[in-house]
N, C-alpha and C. Protein backbone atom coordinates (compact mmCIF):
# COMPACT_ATOMS: atom_id res chain seq x y z
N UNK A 1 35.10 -17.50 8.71
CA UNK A 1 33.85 -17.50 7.99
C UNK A 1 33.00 -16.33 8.49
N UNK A 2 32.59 -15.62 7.80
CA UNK A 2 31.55 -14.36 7.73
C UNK A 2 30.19 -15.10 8.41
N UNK A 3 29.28 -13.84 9.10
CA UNK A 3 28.15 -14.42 9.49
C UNK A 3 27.45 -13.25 9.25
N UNK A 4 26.28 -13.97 8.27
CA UNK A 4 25.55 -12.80 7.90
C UNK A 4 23.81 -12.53 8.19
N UNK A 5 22.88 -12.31 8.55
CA UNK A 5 21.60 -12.50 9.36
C UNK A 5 20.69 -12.43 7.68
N UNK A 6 19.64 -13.43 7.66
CA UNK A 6 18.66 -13.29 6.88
C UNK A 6 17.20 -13.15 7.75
N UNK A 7 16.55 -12.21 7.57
CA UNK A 7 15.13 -12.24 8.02
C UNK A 7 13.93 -11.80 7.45
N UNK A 8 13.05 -13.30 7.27
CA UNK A 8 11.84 -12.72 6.06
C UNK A 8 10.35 -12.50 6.83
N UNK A 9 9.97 -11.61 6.10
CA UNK A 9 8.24 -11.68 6.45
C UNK A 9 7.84 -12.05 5.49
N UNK A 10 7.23 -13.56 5.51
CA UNK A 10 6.53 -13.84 4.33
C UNK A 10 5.61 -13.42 3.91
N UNK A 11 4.71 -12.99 4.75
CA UNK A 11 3.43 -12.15 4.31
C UNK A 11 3.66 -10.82 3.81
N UNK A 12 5.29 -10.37 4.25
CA UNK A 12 4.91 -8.43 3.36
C UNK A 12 4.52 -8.04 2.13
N UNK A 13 3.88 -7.37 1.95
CA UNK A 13 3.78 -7.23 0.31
C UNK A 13 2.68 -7.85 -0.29
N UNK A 14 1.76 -8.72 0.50
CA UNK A 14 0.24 -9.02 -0.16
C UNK A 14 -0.93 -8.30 -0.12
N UNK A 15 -0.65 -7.63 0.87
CA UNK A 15 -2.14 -6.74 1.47
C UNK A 15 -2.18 -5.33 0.01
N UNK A 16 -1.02 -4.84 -0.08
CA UNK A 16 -1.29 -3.74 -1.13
C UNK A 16 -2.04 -4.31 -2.40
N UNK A 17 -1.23 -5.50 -2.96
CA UNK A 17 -1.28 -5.90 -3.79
C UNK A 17 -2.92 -6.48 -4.67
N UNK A 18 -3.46 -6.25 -3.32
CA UNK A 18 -5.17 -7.14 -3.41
C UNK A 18 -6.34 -6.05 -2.84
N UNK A 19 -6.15 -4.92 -2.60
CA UNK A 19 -5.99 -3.58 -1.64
C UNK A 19 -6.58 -3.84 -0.13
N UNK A 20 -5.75 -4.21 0.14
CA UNK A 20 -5.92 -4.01 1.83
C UNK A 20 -4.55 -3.32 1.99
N UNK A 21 -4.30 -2.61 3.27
CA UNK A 21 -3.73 -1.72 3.50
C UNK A 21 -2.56 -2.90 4.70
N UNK A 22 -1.67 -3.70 4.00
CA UNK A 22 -0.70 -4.29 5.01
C UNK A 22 -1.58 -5.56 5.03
N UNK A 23 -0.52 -6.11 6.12
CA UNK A 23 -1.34 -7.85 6.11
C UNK A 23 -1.32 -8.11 7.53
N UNK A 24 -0.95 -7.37 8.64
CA UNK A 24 -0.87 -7.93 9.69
C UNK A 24 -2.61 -7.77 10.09
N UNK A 25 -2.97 -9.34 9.90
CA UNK A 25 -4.06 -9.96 10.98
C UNK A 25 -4.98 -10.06 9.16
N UNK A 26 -4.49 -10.11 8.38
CA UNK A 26 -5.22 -10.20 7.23
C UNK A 26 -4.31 -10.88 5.76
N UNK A 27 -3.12 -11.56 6.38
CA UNK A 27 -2.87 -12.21 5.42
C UNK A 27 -3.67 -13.42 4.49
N UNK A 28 -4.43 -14.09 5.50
CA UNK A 28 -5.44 -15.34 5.15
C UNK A 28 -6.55 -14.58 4.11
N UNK A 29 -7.33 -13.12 4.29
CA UNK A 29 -7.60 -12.73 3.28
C UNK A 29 -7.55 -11.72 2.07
N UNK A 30 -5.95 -11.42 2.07
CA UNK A 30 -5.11 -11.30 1.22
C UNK A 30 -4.76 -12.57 0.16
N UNK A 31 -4.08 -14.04 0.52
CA UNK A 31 -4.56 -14.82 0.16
C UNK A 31 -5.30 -15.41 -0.69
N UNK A 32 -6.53 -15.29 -0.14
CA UNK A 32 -8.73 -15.57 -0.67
C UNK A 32 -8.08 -14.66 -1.85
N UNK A 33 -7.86 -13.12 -1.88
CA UNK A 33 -8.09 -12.05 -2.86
C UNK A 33 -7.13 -12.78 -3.84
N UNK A 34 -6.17 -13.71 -3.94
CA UNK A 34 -5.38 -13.60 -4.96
C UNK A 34 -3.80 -13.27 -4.83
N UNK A 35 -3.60 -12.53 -3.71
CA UNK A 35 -2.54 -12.53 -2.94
C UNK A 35 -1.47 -13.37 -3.74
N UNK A 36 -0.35 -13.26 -4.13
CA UNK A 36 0.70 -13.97 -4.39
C UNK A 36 1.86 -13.77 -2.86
N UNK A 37 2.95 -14.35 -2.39
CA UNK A 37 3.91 -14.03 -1.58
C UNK A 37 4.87 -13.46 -2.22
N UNK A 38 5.75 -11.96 -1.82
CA UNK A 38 6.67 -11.54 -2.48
C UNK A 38 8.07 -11.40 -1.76
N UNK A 39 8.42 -11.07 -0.63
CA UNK A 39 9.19 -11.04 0.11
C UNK A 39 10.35 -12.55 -0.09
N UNK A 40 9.43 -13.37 0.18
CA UNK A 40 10.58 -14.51 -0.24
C UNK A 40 11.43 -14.93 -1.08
N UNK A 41 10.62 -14.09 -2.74
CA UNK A 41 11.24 -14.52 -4.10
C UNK A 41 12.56 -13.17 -3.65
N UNK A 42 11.90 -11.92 -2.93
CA UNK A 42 12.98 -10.53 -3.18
C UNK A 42 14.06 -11.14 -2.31
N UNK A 43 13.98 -11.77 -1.22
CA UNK A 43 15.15 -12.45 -0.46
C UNK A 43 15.98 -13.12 -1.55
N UNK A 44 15.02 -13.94 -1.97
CA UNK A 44 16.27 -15.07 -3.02
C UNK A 44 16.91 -14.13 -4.00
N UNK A 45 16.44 -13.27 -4.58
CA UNK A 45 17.37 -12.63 -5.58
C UNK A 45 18.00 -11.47 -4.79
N UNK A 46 17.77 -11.05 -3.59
CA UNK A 46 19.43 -10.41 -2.94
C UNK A 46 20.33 -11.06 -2.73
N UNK A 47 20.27 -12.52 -2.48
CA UNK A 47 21.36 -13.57 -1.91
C UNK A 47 21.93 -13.92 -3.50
N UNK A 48 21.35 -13.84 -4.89
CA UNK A 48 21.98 -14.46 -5.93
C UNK A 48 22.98 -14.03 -6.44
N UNK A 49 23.32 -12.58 -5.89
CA UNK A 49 24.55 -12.07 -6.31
C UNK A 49 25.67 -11.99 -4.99
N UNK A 50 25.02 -12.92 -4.36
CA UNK A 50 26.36 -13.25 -3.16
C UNK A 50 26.78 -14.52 -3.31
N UNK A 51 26.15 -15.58 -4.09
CA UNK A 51 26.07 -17.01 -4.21
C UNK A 51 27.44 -17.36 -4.59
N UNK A 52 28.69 -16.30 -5.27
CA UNK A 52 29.76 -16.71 -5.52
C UNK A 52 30.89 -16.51 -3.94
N UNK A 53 30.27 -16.00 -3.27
CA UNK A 53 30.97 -16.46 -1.92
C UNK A 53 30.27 -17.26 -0.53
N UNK A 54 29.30 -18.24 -1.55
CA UNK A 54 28.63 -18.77 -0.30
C UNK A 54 29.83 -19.87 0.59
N UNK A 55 30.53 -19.88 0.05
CA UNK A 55 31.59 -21.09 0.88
C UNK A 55 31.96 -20.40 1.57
N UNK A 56 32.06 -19.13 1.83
CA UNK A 56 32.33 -18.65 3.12
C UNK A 56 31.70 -17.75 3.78
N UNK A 57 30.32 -17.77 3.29
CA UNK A 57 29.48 -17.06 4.72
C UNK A 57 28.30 -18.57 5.46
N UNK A 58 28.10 -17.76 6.45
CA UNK A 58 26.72 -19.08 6.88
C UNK A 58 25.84 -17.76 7.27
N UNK A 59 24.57 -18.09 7.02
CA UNK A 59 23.37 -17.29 6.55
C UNK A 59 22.62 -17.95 8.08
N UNK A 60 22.75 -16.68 9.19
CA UNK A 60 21.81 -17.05 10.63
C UNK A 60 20.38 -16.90 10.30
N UNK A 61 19.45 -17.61 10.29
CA UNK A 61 17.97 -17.31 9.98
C UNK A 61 16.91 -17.55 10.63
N UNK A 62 16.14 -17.66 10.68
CA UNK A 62 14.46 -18.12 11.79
C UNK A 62 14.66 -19.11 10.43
N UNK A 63 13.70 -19.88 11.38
CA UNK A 63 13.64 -21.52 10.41
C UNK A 63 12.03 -21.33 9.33
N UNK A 64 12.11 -22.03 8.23
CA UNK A 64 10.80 -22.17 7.18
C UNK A 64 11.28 -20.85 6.22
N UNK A 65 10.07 -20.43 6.09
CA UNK A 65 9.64 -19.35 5.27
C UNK A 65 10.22 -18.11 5.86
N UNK A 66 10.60 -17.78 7.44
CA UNK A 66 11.21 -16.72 7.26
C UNK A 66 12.72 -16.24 7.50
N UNK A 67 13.42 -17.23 5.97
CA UNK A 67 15.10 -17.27 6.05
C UNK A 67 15.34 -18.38 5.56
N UNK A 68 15.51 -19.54 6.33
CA UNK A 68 15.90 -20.55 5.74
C UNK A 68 15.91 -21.31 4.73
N UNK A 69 14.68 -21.08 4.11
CA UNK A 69 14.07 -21.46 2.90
C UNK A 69 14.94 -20.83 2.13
N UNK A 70 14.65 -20.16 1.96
CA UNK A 70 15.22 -19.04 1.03
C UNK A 70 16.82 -19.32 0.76
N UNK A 71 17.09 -18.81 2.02
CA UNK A 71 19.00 -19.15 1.67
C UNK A 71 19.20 -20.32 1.34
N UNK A 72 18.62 -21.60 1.74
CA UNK A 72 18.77 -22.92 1.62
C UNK A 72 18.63 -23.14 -0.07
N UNK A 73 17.54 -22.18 -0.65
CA UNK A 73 17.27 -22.40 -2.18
C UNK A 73 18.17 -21.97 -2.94
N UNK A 74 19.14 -20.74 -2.15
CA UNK A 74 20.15 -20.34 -3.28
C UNK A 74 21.54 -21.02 -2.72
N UNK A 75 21.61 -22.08 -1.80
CA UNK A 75 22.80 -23.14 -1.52
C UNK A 75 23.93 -22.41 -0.73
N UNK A 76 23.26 -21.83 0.12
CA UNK A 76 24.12 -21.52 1.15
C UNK A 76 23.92 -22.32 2.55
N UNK A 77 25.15 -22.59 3.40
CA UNK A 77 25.06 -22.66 4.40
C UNK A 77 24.06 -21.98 5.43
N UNK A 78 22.89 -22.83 6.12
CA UNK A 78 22.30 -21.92 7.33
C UNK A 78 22.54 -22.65 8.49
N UNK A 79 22.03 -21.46 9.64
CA UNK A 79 22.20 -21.54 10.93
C UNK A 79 20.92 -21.23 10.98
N UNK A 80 20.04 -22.08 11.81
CA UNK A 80 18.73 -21.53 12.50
C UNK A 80 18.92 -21.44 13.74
N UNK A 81 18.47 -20.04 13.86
CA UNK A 81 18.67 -19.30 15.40
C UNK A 81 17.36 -19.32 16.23
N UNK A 82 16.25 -19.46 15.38
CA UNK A 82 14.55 -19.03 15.69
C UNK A 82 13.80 -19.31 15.36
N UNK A 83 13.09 -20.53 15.89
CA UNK A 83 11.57 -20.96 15.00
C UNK A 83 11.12 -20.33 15.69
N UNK A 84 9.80 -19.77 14.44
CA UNK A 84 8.40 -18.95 15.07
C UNK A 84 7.59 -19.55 14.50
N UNK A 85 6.44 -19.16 15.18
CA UNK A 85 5.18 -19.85 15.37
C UNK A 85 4.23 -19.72 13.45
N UNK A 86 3.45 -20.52 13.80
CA UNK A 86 2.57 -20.67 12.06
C UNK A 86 1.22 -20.12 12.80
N UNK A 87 0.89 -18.76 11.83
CA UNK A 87 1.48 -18.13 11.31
C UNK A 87 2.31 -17.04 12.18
N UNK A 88 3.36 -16.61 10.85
CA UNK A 88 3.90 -15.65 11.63
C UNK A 88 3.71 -14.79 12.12
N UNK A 89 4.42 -13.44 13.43
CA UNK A 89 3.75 -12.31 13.57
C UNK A 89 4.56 -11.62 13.85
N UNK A 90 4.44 -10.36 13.98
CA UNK A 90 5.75 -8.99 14.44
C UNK A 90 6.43 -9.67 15.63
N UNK A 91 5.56 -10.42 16.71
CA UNK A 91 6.60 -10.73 17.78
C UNK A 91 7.73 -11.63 17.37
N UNK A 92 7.86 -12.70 16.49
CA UNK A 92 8.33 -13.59 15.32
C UNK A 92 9.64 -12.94 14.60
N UNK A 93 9.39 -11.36 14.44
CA UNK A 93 10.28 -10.69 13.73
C UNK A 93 11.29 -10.34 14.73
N UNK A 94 10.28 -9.52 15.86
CA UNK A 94 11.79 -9.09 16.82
C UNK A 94 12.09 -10.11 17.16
N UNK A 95 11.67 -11.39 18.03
CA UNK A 95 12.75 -12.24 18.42
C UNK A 95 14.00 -12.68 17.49
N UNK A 96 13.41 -12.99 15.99
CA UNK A 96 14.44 -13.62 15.12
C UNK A 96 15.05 -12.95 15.31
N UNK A 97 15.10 -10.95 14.92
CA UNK A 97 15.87 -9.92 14.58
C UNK A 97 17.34 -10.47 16.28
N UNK A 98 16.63 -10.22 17.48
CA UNK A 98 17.61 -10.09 18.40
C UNK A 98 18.27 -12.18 18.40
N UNK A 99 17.66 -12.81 17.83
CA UNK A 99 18.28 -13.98 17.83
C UNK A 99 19.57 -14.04 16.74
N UNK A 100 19.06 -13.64 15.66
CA UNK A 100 20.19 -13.89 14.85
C UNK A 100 21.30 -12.22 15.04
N UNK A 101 21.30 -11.26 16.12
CA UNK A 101 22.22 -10.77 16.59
C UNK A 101 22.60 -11.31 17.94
N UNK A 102 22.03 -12.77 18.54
CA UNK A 102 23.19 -13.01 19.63
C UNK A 102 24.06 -14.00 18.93
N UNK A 103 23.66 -14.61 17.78
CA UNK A 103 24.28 -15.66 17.12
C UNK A 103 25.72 -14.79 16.39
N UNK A 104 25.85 -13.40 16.32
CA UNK A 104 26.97 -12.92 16.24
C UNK A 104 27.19 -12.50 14.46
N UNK A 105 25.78 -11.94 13.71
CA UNK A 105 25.72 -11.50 12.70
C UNK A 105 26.60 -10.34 12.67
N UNK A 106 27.15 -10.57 11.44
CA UNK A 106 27.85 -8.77 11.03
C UNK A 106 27.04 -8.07 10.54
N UNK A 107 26.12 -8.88 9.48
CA UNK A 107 25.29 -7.91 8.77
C UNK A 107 23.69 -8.40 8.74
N UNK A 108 22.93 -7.73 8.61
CA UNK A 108 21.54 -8.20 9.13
C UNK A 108 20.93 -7.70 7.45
N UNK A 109 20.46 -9.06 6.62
CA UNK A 109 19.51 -8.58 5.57
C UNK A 109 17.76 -8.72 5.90
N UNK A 110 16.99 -7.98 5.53
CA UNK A 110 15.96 -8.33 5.49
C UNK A 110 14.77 -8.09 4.47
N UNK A 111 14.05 -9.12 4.44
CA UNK A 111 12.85 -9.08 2.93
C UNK A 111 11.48 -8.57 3.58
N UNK A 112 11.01 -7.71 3.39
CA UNK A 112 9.84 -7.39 4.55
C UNK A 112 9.65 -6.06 4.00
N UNK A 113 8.13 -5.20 4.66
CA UNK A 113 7.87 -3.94 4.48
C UNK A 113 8.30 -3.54 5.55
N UNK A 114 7.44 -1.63 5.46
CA UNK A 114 7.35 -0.96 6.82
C UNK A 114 7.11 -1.56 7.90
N UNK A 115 6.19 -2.21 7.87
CA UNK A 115 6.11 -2.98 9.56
C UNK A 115 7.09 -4.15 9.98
N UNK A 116 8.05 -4.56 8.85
CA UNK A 116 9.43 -4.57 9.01
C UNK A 116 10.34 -3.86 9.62
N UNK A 117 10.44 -2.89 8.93
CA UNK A 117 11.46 -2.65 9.28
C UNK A 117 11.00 -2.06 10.83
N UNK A 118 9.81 -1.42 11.25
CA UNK A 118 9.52 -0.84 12.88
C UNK A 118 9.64 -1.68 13.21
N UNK A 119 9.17 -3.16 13.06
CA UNK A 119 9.47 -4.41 13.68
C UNK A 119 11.06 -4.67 14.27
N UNK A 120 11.86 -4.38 13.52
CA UNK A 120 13.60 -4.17 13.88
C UNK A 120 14.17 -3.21 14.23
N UNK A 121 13.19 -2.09 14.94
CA UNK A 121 13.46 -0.75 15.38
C UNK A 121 13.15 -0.95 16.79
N UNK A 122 12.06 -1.65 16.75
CA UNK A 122 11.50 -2.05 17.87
C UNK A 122 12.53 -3.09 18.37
N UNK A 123 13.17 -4.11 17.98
CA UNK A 123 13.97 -5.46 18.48
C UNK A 123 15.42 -5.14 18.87
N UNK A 124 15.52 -3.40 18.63
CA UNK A 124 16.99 -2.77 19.23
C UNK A 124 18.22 -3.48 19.13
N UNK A 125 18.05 -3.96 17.44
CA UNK A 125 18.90 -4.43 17.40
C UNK A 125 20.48 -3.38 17.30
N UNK A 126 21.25 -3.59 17.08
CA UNK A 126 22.04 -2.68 16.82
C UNK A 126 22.98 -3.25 15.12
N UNK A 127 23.18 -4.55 14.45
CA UNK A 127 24.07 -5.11 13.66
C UNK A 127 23.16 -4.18 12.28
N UNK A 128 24.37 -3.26 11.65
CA UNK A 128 23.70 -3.25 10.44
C UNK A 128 22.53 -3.70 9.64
């Protein structure tokens, strides 16, 4: 069985959207503005065109909203490697990022912005 890493920032993607510039420390009024969450729906539709081999991957994730949810909605097998704290934060990201590479991911997806992805630049990970 394949092991493949999911990791979401639920908050990426509200702050532009309402104009604030990002959401870290301003998701709550991103939110207030109208804010919708986007990262989670873009997770579920990267996993929908893998859904015909979910019987043989298991999807390593941080638990809730960033991973599990998600894969769990499109009926895959998960592994939770990492609960983080409510709400989430960049420290949240690197741990998941280096958790679901000791859990022995091949491939690492993730739903998130720029401070994503530095977030997993920063967590040294090395798995795709």
């Amino acid at each position: 069985m394949k092991k493949i890493g999911l990791l979401v920032n639920p908050i990426a993607g509200m702050g532009g959207s309402v104009g604030l510039k990002g959401t870290d420390g301003r998701a709550e009024e991103a939110a207030r503005r109208g804010a919708a969450k986007r990262a989670p729906l873009r997770a579920e539709a990267a996993l929908r065109p893998l859904r015909p081999l979910r019987e043989d991957l298991q999807v390593l994730c941080a638990a809730r909203d960033m991973g599990a949810d998600e894969a769990g909605a499109q009926g895959f097998q998960t592994i939770t490697v990492y609960e983080p704290a409510s709400p989430t934060t960049s420290a949240d990201t690197i741990a998941a990022a280096r958790a679901i590479e000791a859990a022995g991911a091949e491939l690492l997806l993730f739903a998130g912005g720029d401070g994503t992805a530095r977030d997993l630049v920063a967590a040294g990970v090395t798995v795709p």
